[in-house]
C-alpha atoms as a PDB file:
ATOM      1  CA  UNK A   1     167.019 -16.766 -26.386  1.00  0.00           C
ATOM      2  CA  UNK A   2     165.785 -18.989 -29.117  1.00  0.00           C
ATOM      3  CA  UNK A   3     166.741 -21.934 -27.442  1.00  0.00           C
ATOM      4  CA  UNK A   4     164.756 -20.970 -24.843  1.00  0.00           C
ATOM      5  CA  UNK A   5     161.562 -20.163 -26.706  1.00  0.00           C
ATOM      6  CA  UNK A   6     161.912 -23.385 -28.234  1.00  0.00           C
ATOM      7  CA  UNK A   7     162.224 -25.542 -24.592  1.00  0.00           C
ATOM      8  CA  UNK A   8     160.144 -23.210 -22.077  1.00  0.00           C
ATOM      9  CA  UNK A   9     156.331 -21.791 -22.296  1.00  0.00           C
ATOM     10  CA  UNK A  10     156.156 -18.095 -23.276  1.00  0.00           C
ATOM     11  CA  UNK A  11     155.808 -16.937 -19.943  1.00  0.00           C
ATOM     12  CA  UNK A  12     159.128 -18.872 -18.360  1.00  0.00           C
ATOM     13  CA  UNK A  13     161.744 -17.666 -20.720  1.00  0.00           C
ATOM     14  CA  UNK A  14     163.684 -14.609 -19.440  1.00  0.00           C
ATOM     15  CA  UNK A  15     162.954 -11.219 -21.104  1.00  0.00           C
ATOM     16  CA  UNK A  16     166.599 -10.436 -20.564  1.00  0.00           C
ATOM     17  CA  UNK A  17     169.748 -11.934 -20.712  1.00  0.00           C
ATOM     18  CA  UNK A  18     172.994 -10.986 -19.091  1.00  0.00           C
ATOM     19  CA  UNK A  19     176.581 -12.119 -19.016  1.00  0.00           C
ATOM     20  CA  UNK A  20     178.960 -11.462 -16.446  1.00  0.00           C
ATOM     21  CA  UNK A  21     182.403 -12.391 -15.044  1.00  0.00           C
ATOM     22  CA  UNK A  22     181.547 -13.402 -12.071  1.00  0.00           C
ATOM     23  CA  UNK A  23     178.907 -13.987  -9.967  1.00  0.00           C
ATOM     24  CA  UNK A  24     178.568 -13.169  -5.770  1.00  0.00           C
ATOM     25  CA  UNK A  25     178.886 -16.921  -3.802  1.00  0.00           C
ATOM     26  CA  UNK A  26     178.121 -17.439  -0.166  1.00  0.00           C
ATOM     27  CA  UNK A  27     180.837 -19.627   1.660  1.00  0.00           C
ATOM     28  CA  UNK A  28     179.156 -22.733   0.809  1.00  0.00           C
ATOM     29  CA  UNK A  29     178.773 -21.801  -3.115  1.00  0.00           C
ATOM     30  CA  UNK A  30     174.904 -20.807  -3.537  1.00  0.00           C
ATOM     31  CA  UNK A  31     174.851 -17.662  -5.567  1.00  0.00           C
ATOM     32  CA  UNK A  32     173.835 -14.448  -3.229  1.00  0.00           C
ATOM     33  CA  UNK A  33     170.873 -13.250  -4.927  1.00  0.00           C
ATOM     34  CA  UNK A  34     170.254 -10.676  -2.795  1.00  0.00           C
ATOM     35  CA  UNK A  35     174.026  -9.143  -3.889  1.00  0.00           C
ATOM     36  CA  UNK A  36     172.900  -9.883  -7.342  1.00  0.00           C
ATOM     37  CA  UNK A  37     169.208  -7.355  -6.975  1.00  0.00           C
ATOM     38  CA  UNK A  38     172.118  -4.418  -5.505  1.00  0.00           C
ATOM     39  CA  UNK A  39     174.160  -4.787  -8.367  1.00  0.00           C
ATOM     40  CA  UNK A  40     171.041  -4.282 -10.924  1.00  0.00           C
ATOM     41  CA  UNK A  41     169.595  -1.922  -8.625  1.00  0.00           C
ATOM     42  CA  UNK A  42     166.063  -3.601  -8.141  1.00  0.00           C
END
């Protein structure tokens, strides 16, 4: 999160930040965002 701060404008560094195991890929490789709002319940 510092590292962020320190690289990014106030408003374009994330509020949160979240590490997971893996992360929902379409058959060509793009992340599935979509699967990604479900899992966080948005």
């Amino acid at each position: 999160r510092e590292r962020a701060r320190d690289r990014l404008a106030a408003y374009e560094y994330p509020r949160e930040i979240e590490f997971v195991d893996d992360l929902p890929l379409t058959s060509s490789g793009k992340i599935r965002r979509a699967e990604l709002r479900e899992r966080e319940g948005v």
